[in-house]
C-alpha atoms as a PDB file:
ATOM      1  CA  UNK A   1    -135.103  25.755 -22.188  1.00  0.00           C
ATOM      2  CA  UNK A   2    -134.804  26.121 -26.091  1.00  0.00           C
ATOM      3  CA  UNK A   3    -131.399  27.734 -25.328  1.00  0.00           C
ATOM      4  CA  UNK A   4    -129.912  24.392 -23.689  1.00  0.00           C
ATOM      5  CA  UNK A   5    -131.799  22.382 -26.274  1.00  0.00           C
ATOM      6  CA  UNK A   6    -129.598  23.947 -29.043  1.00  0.00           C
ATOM      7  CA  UNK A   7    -126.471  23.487 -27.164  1.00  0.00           C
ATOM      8  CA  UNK A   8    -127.155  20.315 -26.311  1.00  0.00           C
ATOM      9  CA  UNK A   9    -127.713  19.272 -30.367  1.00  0.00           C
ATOM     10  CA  UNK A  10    -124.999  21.964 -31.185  1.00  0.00           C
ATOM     11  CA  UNK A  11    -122.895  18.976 -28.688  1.00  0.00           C
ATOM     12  CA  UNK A  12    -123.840  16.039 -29.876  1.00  0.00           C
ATOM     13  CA  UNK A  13    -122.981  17.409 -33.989  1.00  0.00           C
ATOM     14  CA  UNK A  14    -119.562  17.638 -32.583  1.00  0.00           C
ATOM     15  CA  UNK A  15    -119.600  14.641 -30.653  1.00  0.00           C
ATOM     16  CA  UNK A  16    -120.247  13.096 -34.065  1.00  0.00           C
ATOM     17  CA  UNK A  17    -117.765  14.593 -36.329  1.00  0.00           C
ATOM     18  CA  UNK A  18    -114.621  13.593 -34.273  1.00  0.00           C
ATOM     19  CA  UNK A  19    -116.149  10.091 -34.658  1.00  0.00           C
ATOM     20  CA  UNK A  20    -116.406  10.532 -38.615  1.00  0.00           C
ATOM     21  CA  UNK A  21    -113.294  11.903 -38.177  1.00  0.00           C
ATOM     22  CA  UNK A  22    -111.594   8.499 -36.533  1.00  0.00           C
ATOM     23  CA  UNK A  23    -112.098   9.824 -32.735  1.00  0.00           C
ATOM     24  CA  UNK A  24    -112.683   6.766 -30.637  1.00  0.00           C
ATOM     25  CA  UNK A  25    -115.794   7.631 -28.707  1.00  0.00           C
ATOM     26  CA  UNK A  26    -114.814   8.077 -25.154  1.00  0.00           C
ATOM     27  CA  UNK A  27    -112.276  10.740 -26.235  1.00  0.00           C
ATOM     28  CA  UNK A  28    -114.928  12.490 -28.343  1.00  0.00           C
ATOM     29  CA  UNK A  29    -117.337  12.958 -25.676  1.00  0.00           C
ATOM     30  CA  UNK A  30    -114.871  14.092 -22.844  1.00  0.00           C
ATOM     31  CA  UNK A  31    -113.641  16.058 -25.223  1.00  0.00           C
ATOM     32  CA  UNK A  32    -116.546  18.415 -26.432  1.00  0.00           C
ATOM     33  CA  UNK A  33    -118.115  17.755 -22.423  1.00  0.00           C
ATOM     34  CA  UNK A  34    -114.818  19.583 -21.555  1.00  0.00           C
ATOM     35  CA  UNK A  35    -115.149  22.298 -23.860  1.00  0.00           C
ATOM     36  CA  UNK A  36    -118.257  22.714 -22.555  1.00  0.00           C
ATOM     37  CA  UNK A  37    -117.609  22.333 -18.804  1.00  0.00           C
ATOM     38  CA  UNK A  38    -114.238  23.254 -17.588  1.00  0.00           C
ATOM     39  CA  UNK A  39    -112.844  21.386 -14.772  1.00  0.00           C
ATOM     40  CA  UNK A  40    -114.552  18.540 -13.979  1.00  0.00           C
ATOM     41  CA  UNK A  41    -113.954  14.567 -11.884  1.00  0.00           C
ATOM     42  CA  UNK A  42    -114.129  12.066 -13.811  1.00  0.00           C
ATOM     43  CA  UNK A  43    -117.520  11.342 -11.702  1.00  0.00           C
ATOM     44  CA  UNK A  44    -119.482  14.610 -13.616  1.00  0.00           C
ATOM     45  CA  UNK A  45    -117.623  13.278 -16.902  1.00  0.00           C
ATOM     46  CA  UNK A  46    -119.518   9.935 -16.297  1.00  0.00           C
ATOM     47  CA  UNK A  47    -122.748  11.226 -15.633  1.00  0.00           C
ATOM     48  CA  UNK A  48    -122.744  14.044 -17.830  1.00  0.00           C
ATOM     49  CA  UNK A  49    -121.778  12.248 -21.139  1.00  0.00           C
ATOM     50  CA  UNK A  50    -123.128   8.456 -19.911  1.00  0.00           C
ATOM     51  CA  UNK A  51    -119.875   6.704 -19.888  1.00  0.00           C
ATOM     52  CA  UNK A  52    -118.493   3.975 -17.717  1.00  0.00           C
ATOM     53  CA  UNK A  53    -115.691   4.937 -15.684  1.00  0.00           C
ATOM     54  CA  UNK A  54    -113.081   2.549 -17.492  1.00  0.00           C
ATOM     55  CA  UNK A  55    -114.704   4.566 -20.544  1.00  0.00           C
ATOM     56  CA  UNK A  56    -114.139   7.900 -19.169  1.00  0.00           C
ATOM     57  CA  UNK A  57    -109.801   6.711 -18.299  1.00  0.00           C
ATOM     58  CA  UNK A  58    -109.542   5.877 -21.782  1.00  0.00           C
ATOM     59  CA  UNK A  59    -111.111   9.311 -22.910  1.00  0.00           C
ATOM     60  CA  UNK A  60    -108.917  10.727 -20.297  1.00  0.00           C
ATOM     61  CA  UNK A  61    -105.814   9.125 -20.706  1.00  0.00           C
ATOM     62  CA  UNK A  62    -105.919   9.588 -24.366  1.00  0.00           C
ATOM     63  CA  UNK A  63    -106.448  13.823 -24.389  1.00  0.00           C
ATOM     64  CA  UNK A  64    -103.498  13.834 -21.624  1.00  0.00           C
ATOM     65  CA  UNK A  65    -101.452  12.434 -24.255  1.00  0.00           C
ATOM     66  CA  UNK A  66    -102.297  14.348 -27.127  1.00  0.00           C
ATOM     67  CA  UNK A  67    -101.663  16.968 -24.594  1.00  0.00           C
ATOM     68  CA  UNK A  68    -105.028  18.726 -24.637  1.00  0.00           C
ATOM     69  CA  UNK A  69    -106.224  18.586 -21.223  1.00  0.00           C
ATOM     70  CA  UNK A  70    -104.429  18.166 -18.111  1.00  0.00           C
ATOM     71  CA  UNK A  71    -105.668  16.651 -14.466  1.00  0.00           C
ATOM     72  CA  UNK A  72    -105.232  18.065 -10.423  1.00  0.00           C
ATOM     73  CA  UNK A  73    -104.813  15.900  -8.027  1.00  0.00           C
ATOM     74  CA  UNK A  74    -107.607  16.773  -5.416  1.00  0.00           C
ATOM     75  CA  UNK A  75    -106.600  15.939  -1.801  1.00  0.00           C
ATOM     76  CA  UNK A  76    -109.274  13.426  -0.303  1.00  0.00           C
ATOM     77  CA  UNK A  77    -109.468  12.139   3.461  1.00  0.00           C
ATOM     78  CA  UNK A  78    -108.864   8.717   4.253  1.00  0.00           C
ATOM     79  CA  UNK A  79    -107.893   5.834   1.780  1.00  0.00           C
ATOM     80  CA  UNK A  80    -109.172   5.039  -1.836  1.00  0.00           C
ATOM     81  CA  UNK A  81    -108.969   5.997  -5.446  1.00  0.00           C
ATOM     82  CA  UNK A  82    -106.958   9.095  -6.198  1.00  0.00           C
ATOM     83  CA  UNK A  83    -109.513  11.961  -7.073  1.00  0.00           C
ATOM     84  CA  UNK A  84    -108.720  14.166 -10.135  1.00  0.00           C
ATOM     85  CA  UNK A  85    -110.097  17.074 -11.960  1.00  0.00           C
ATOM     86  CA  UNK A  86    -109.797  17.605 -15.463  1.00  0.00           C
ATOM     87  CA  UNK A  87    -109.139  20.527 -17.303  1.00  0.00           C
ATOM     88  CA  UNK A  88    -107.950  21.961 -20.829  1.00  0.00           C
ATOM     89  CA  UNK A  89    -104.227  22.407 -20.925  1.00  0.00           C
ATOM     90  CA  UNK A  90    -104.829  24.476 -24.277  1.00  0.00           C
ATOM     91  CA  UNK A  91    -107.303  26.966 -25.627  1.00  0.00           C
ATOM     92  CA  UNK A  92    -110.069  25.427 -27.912  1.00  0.00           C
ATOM     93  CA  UNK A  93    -108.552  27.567 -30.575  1.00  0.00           C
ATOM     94  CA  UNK A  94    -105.898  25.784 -29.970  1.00  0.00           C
ATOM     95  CA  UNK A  95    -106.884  22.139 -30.131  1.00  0.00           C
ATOM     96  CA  UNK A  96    -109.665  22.749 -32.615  1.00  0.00           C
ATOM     97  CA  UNK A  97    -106.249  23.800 -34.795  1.00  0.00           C
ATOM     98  CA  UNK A  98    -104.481  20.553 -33.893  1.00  0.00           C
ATOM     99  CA  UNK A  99    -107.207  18.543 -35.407  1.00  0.00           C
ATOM    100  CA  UNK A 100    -107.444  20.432 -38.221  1.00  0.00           C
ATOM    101  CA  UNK A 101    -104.012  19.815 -38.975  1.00  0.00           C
ATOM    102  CA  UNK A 102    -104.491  16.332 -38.302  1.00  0.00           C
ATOM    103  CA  UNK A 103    -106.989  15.584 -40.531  1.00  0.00           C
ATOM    104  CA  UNK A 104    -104.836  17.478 -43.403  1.00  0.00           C
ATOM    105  CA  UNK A 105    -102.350  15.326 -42.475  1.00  0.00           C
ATOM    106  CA  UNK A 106    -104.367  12.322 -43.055  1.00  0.00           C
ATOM    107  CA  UNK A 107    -106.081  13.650 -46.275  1.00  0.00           C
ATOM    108  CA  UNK A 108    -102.281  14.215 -47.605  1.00  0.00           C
ATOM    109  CA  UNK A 109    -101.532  10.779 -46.858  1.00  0.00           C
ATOM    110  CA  UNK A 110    -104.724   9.530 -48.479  1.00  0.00           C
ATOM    111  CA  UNK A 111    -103.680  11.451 -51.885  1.00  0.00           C
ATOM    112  CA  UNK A 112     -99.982  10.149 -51.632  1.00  0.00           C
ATOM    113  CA  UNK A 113    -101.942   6.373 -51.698  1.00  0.00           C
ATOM    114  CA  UNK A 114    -104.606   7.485 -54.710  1.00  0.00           C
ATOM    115  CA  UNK A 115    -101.575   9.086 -56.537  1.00  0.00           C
ATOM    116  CA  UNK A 116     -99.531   5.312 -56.100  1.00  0.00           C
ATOM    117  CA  UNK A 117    -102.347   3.247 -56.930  1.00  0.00           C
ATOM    118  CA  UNK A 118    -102.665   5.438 -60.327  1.00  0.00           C
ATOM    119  CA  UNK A 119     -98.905   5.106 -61.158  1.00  0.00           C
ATOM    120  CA  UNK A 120     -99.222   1.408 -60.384  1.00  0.00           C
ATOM    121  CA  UNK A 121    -102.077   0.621 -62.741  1.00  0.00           C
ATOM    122  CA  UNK A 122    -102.127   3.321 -65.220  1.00  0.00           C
END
């Protein structure tokens, strides 16, 4: 039990660092519940990181297009909502890279600004 305790805190660290780092929240929590999980319906990404299910299509949506994770269509009987499972389209070397060099990117960027604001007032 103290096992899933730590990886449960060891989650929810993470979970809070994208968000310092400008990660909206639903795309934080899929995210790091993906790392953790595998492949996974949007259903167990609901319930396991208590989001609504518009919520979870934004988290979604937005890791599709950064290219991170991609989704299977799963066949289902009869009519309704088009059932998907998610999974990581990249390693979480891989992604954990990309958002390193994202926030270098943005730290740049932030320097370039400090460095203008000095030449403009000193």
């Amino acid at each position: 039990m103290e096992k899933d305790t730590t990886v449960i805190e060891k989650e929810q660290k993470a979970v809070k660092v994208l968000l310092r780092l400008g990660f909206p929240r639903p795309e934080a929590q899929t995210l790091i519940f993906l790392f953790k999980t595998g492949r996974v319906t949007t259903r167990e990404i609901e319930k396991g990181v208590n989001l609504r299910q518009p919520e979870v299509s934004q988290g979604t949506n937005a890791l599709i297009n950064r290219k991170w994770i991609k989704a299977s269509k799963i066949q289902t009987k009869g009519k309704g909502r088009p059932y998907y499972k998610y999974y990581l389209a990249r390693s979480k070397k891989k992604i954990l890279d990309d958002i390193q060099r994202e926030i270098w990117k943005m730290i740049e960027q932030e320097h370039q600004n400090l460095i203008t604001v000095r030449e403009l007032l000193l």
